[in-house]
PDB file of N, CA and C in Angstrom:
ATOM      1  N   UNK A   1     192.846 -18.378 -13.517  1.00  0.00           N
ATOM      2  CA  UNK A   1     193.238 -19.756 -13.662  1.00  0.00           C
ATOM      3  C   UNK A   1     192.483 -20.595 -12.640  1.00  0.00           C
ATOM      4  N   UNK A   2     192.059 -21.541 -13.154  1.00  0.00           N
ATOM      5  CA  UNK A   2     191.345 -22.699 -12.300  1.00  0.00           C
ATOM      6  C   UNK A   2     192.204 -23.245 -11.519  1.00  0.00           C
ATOM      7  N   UNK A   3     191.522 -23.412 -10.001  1.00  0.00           N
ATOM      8  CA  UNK A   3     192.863 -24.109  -9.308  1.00  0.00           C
ATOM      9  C   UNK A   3     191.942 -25.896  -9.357  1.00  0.00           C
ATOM     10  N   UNK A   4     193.314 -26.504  -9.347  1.00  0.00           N
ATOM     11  CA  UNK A   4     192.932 -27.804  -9.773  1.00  0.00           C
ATOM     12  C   UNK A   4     192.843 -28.656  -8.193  1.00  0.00           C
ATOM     13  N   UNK A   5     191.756 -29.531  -7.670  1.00  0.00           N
ATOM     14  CA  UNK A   5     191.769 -29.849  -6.325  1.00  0.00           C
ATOM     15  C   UNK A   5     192.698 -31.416  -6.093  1.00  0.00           C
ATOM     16  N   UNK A   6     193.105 -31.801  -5.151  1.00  0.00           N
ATOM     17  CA  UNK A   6     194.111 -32.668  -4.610  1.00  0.00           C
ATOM     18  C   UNK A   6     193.707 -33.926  -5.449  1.00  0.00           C
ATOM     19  N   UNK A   7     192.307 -34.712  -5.448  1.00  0.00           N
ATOM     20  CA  UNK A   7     192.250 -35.662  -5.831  1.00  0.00           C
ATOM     21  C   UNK A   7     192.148 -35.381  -7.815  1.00  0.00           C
ATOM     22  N   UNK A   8     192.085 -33.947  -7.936  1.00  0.00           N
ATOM     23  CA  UNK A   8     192.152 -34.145  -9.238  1.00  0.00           C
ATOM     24  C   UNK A   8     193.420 -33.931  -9.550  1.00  0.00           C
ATOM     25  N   UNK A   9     194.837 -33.237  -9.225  1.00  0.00           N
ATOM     26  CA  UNK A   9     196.318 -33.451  -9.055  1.00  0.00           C
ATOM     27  C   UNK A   9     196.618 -34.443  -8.934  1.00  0.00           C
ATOM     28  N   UNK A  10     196.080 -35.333  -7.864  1.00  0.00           N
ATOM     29  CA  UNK A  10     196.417 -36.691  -7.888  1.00  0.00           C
ATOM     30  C   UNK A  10     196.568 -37.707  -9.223  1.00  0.00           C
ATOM     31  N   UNK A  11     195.152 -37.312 -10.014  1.00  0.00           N
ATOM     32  CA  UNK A  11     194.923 -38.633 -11.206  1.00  0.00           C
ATOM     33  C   UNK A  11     195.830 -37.733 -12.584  1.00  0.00           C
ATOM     34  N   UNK A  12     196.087 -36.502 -12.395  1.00  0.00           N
ATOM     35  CA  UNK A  12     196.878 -35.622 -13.490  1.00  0.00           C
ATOM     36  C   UNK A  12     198.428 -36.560 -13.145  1.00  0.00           C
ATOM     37  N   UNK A  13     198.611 -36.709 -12.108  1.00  0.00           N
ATOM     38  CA  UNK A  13     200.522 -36.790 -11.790  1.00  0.00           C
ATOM     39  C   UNK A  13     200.398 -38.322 -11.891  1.00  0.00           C
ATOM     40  N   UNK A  14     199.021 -39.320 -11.698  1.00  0.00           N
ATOM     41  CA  UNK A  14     199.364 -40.346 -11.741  1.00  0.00           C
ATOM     42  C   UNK A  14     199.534 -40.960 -13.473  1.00  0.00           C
ATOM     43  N   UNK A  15     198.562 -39.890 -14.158  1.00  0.00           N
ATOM     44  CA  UNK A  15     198.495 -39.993 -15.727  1.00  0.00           C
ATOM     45  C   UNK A  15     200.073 -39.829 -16.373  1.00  0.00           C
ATOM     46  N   UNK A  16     200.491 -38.575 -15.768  1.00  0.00           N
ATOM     47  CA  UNK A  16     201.655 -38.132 -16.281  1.00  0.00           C
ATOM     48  C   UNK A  16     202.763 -39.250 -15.419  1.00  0.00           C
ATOM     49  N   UNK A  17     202.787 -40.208 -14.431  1.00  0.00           N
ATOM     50  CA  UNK A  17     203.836 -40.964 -14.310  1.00  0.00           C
ATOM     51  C   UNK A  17     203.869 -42.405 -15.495  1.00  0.00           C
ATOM     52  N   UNK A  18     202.322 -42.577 -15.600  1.00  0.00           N
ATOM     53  CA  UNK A  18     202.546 -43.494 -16.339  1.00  0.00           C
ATOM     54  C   UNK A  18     203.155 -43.279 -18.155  1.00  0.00           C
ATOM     55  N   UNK A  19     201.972 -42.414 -18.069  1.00  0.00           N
ATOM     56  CA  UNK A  19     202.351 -41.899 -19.711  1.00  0.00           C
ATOM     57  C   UNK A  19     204.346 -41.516 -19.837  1.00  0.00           C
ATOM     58  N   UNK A  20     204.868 -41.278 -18.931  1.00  0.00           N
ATOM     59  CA  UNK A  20     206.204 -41.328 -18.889  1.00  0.00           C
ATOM     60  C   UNK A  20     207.094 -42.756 -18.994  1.00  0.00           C
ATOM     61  N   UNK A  21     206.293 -43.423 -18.490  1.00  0.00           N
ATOM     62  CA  UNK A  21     206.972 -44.878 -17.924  1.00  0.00           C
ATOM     63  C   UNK A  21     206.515 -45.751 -19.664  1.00  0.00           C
ATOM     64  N   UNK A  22     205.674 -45.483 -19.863  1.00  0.00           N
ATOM     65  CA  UNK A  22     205.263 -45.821 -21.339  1.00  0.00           C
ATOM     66  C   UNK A  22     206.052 -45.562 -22.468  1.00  0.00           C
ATOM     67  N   UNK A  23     206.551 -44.260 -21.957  1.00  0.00           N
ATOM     68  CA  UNK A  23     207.658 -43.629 -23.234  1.00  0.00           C
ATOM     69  C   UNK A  23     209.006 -44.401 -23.291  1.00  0.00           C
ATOM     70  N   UNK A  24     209.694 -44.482 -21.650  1.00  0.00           N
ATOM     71  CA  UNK A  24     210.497 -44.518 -21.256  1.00  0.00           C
ATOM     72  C   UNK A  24     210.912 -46.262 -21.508  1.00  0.00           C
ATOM     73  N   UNK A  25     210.139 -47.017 -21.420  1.00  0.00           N
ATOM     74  CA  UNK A  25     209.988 -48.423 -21.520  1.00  0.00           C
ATOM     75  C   UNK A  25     210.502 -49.016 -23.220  1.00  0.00           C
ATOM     76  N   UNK A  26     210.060 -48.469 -24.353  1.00  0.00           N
ATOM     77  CA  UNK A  26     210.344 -49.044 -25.313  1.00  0.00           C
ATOM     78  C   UNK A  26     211.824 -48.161 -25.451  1.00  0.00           C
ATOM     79  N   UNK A  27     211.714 -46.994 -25.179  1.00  0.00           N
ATOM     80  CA  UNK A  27     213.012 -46.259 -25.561  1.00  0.00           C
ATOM     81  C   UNK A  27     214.239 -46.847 -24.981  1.00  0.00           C
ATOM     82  N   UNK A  28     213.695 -47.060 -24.040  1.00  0.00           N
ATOM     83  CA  UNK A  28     214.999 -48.080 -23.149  1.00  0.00           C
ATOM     84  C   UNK A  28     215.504 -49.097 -23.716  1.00  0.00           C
ATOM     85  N   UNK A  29     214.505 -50.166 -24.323  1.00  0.00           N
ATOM     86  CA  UNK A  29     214.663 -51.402 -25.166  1.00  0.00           C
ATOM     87  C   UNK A  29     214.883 -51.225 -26.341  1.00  0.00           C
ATOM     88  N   UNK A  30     214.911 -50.106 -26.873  1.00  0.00           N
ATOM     89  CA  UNK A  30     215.540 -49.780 -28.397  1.00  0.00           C
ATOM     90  C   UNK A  30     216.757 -49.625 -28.393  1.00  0.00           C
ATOM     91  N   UNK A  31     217.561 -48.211 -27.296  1.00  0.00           N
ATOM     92  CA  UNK A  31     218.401 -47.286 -26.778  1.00  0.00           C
ATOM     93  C   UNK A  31     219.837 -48.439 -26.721  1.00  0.00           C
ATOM     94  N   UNK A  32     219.253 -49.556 -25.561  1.00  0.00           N
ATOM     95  CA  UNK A  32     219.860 -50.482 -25.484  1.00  0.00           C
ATOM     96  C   UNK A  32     219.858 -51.817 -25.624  1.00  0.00           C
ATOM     97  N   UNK A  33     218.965 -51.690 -27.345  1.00  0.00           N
ATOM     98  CA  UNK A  33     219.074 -53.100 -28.167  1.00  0.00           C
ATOM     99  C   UNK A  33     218.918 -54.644 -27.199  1.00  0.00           C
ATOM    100  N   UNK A  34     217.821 -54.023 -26.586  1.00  0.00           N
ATOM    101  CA  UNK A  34     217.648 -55.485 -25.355  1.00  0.00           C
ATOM    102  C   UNK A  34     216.597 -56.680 -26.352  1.00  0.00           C
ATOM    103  N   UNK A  35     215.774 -55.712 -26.968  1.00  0.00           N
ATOM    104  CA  UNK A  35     214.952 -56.720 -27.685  1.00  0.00           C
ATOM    105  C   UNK A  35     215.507 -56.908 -29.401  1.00  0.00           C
ATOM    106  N   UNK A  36     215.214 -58.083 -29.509  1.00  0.00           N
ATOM    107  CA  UNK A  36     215.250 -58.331 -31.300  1.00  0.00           C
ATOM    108  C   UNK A  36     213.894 -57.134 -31.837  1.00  0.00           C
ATOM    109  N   UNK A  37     214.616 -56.886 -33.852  1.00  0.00           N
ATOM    110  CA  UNK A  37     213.365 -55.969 -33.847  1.00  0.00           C
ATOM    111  C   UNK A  37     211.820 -55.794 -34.436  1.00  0.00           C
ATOM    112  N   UNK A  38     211.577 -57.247 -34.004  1.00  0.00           N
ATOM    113  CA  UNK A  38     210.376 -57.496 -33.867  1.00  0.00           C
ATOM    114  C   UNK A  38     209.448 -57.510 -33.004  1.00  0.00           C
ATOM    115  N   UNK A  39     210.362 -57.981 -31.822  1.00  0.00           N
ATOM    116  CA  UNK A  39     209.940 -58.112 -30.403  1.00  0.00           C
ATOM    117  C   UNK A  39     209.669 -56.498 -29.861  1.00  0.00           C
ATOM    118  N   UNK A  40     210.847 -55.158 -30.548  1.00  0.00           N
ATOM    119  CA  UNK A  40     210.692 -54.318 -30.197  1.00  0.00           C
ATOM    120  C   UNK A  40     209.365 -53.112 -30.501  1.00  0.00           C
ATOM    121  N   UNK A  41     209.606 -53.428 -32.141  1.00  0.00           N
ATOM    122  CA  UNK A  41     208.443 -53.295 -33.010  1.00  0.00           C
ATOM    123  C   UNK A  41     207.006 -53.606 -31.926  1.00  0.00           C
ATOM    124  N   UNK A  42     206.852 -54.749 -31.453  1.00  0.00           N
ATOM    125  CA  UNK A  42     205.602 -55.261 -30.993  1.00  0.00           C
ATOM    126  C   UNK A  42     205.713 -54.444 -29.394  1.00  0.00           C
ATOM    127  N   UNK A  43     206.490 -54.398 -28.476  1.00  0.00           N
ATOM    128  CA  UNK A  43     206.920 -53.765 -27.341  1.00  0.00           C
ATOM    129  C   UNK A  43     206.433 -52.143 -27.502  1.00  0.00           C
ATOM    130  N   UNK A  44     206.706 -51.417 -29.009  1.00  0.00           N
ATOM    131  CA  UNK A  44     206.137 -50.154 -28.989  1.00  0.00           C
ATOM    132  C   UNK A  44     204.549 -50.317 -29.236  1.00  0.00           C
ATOM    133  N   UNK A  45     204.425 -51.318 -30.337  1.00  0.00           N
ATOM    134  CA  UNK A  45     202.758 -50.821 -30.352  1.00  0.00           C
ATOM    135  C   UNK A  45     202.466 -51.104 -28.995  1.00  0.00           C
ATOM    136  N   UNK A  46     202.560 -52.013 -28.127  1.00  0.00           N
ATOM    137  CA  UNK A  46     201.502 -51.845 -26.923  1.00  0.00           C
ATOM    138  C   UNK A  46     201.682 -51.248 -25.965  1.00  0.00           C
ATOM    139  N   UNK A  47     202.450 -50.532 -26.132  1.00  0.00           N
ATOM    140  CA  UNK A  47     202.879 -49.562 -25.168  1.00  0.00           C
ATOM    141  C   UNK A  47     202.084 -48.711 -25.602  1.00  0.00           C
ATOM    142  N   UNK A  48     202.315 -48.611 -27.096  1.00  0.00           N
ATOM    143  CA  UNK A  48     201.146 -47.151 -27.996  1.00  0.00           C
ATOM    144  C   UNK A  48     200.011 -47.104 -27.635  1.00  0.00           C
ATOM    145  N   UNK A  49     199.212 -48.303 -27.844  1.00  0.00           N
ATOM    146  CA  UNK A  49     198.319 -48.615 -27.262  1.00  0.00           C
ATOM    147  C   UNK A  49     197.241 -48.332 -25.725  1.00  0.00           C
ATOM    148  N   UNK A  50     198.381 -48.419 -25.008  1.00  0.00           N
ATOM    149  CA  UNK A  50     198.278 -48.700 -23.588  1.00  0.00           C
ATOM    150  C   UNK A  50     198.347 -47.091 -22.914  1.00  0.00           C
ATOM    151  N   UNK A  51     199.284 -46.351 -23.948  1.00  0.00           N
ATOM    152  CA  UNK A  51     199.396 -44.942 -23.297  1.00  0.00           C
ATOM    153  C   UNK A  51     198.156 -44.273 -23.903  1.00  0.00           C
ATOM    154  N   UNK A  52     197.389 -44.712 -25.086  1.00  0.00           N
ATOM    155  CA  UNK A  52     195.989 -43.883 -26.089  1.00  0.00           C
ATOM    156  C   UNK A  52     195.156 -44.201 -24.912  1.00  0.00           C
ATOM    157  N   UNK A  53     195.457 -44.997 -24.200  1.00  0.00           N
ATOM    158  CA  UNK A  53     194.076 -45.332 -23.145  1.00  0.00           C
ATOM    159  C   UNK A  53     194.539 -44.616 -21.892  1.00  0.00           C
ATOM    160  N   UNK A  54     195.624 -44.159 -21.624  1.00  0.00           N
ATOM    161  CA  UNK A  54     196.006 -43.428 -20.457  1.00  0.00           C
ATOM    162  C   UNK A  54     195.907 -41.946 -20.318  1.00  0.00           C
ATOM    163  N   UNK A  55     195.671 -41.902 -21.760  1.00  0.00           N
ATOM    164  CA  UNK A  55     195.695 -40.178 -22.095  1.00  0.00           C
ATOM    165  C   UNK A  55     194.340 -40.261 -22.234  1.00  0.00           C
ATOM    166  N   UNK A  56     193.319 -41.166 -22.487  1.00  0.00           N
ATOM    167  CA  UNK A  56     191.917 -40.906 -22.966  1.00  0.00           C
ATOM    168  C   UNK A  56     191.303 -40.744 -21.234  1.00  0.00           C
ATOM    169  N   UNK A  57     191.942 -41.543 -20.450  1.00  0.00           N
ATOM    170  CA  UNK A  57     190.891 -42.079 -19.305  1.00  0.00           C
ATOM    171  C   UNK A  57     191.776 -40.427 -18.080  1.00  0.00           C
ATOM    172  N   UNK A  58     193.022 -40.376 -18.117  1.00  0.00           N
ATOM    173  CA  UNK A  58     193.508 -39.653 -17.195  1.00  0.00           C
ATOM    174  C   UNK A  58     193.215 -37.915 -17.464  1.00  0.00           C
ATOM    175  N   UNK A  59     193.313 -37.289 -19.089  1.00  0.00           N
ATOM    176  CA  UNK A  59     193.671 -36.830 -19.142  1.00  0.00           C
ATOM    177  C   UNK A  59     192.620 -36.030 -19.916  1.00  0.00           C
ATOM    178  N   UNK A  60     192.100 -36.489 -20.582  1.00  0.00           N
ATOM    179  CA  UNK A  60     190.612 -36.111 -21.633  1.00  0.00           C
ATOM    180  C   UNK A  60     189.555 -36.785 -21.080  1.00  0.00           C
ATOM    181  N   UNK A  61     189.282 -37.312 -19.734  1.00  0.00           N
ATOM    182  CA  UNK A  61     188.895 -37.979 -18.842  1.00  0.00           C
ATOM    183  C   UNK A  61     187.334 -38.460 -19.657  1.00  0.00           C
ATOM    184  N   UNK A  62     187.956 -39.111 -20.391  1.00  0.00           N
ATOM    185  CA  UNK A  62     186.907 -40.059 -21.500  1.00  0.00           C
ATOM    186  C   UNK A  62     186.271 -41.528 -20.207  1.00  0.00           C
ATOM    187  N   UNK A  63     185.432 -41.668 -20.342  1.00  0.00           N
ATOM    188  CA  UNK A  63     184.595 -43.247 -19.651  1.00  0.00           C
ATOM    189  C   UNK A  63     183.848 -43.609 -20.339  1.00  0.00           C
ATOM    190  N   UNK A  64     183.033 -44.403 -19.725  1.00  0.00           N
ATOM    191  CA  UNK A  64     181.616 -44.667 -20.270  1.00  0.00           C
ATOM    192  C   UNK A  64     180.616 -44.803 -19.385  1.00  0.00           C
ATOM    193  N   UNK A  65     180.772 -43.803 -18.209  1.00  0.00           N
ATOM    194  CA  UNK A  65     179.614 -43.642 -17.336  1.00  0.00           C
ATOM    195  C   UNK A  65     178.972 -42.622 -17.908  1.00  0.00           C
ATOM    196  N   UNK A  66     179.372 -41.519 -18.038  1.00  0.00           N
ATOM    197  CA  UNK A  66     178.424 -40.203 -18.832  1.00  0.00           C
ATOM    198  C   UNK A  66     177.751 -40.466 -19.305  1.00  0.00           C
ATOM    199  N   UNK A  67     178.171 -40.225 -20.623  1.00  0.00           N
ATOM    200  CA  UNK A  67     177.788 -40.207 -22.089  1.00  0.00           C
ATOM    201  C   UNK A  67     178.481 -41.492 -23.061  1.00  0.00           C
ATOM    202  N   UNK A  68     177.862 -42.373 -22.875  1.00  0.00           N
ATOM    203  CA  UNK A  68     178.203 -43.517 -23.140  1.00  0.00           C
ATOM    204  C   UNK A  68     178.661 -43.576 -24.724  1.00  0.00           C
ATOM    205  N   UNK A  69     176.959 -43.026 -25.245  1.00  0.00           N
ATOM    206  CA  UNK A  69     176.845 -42.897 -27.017  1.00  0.00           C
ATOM    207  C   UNK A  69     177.873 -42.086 -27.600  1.00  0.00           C
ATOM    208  N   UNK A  70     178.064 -40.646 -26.919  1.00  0.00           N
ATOM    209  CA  UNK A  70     178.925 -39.714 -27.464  1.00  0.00           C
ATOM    210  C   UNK A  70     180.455 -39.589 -27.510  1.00  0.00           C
ATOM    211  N   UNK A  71     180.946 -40.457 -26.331  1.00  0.00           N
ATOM    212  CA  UNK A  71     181.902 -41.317 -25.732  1.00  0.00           C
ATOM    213  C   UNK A  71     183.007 -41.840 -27.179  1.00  0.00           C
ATOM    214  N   UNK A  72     181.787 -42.921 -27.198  1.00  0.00           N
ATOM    215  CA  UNK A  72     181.526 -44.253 -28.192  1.00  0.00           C
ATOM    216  C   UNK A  72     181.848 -43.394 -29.889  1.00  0.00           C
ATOM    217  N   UNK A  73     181.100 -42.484 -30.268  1.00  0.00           N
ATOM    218  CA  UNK A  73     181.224 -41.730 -31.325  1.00  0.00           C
ATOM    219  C   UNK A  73     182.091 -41.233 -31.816  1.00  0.00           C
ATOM    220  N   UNK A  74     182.614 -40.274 -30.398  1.00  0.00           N
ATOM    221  CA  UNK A  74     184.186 -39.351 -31.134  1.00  0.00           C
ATOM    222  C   UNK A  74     185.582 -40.583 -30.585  1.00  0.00           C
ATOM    223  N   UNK A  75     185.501 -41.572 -30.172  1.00  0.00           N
ATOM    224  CA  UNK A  75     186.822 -42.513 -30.476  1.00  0.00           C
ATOM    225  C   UNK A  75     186.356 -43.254 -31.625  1.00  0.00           C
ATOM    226  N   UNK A  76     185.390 -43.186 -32.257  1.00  0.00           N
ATOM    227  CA  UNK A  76     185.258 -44.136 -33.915  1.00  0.00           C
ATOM    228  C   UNK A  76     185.848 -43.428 -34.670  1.00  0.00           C
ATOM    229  N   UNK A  77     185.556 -42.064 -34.522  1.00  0.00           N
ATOM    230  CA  UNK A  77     185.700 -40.633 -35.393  1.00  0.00           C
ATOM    231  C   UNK A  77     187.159 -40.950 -35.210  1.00  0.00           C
ATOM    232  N   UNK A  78     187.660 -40.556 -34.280  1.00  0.00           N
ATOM    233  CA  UNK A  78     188.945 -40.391 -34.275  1.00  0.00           C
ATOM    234  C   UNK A  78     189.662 -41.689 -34.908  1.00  0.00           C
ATOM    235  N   UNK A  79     189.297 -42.655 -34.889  1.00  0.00           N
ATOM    236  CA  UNK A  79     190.324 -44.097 -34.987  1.00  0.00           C
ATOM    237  C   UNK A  79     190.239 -44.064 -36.701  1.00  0.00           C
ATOM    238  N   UNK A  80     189.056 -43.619 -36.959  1.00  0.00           N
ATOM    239  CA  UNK A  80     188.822 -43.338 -38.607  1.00  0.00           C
ATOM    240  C   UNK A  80     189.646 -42.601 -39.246  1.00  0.00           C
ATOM    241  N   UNK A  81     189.915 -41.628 -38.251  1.00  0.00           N
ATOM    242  CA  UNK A  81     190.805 -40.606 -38.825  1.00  0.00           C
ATOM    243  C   UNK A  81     192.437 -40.880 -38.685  1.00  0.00           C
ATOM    244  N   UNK A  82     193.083 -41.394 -37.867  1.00  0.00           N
ATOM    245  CA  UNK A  82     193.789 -41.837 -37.293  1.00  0.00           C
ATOM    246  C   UNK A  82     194.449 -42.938 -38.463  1.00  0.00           C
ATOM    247  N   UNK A  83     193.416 -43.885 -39.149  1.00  0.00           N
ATOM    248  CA  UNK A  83     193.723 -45.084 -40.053  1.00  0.00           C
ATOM    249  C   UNK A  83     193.556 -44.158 -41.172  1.00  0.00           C
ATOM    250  N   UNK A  84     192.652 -43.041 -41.559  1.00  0.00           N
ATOM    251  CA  UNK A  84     193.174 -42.485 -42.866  1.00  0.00           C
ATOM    252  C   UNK A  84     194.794 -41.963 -43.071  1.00  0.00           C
ATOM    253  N   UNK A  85     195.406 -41.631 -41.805  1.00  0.00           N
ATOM    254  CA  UNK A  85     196.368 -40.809 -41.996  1.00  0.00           C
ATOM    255  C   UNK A  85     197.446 -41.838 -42.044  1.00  0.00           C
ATOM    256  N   UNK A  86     197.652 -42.822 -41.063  1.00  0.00           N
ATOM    257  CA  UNK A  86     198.598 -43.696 -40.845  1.00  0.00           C
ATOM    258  C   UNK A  86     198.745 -44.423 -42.506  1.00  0.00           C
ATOM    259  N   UNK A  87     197.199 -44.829 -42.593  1.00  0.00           N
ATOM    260  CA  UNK A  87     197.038 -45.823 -44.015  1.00  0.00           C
ATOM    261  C   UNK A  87     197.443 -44.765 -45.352  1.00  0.00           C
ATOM    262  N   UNK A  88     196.897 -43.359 -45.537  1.00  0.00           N
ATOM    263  CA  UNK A  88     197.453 -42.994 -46.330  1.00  0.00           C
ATOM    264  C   UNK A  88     198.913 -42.626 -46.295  1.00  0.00           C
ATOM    265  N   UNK A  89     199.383 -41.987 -45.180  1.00  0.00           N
ATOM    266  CA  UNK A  89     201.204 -42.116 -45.095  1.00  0.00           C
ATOM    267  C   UNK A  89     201.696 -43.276 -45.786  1.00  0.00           C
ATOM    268  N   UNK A  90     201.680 -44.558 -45.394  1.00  0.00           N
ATOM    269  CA  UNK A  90     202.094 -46.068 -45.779  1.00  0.00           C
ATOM    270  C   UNK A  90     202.104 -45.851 -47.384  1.00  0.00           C
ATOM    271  N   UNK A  91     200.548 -45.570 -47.573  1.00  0.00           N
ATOM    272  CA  UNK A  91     200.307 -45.685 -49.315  1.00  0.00           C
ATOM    273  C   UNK A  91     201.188 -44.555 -49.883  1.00  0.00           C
ATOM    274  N   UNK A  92     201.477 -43.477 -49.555  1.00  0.00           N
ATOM    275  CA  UNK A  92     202.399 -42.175 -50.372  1.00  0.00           C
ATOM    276  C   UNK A  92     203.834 -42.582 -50.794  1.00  0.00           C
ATOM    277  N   UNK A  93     204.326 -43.367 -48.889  1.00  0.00           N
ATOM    278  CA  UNK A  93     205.685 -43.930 -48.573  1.00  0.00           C
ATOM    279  C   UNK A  93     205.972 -45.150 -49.745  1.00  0.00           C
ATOM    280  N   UNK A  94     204.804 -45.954 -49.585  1.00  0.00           N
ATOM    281  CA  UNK A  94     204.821 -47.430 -50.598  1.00  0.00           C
ATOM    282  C   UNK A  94     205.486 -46.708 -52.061  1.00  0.00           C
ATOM    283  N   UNK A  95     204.086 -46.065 -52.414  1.00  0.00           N
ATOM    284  CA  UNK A  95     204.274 -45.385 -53.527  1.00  0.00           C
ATOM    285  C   UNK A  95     205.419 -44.607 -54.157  1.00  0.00           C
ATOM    286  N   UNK A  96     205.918 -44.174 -53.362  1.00  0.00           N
ATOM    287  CA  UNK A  96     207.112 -43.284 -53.782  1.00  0.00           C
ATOM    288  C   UNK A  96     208.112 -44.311 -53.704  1.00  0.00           C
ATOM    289  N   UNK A  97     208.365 -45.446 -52.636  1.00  0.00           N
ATOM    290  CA  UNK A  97     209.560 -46.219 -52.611  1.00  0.00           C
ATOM    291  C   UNK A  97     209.637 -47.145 -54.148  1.00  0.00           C
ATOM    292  N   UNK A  98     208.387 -47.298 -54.595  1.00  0.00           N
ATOM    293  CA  UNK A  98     207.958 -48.044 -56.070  1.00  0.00           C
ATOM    294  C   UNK A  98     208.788 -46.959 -57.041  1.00  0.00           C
ATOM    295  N   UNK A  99     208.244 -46.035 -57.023  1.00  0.00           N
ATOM    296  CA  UNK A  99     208.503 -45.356 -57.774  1.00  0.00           C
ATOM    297  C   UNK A  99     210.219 -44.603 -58.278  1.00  0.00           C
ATOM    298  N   UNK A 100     211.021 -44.920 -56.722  1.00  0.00           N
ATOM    299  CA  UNK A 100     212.183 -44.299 -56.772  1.00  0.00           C
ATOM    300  C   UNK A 100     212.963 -45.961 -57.044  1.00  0.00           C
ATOM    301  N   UNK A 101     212.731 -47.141 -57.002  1.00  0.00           N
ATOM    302  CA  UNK A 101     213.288 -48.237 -57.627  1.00  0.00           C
ATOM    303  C   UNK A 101     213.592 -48.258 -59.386  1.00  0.00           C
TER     304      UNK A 101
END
């Protein structure tokens, strides 16, 4: 097993406090109906948001000093893939809710 060094423990526990505080933040405002649910709705995506970039930069330690191009490539890839699945879920869900009316 690789031992992991202080300043790289450091940016692992600081990834994992936030990515917690991210979770913990909308669940809170759902849990206890603080926001209307639109406001809450909008409160999760950017939280969603905000944690895809906390897990990319802390944790899969994605930048754009490296490899800028290749970087750049597999988050298109992924966001492509990401909108096939979300967009086709929606279309199955749509579809079937049509269909069971």
């Amino acid at each position: 097993m690789e031992k992991v060094s202080l300043p790289g423990l450091q940016r692992y526990l600081t990834g994992f406090v936030l990515a917690v505080l991210l979770t913990a933040i909308p669940f809170a405002a759902v849990a206890l109906q603080l926001l209307s649910s639109g406001a809450a709705l909008a409160l999760i995506a950017v939280c969603a948001v905000i944690q895809v970039i906390v897990h990319l930069y802390y944790f899969l330690h994605i930048d754009f000093k490296s490899t800028p191009t290749a970087n750049m490539f597999f988050l298109i890839f992924a966001a492509i893939l990401i909108f096939l699945m979300v967009g086709g879920s929606l279309w199955i869900m749509s579809d079937l809710h049509h269909r069971m009316m």
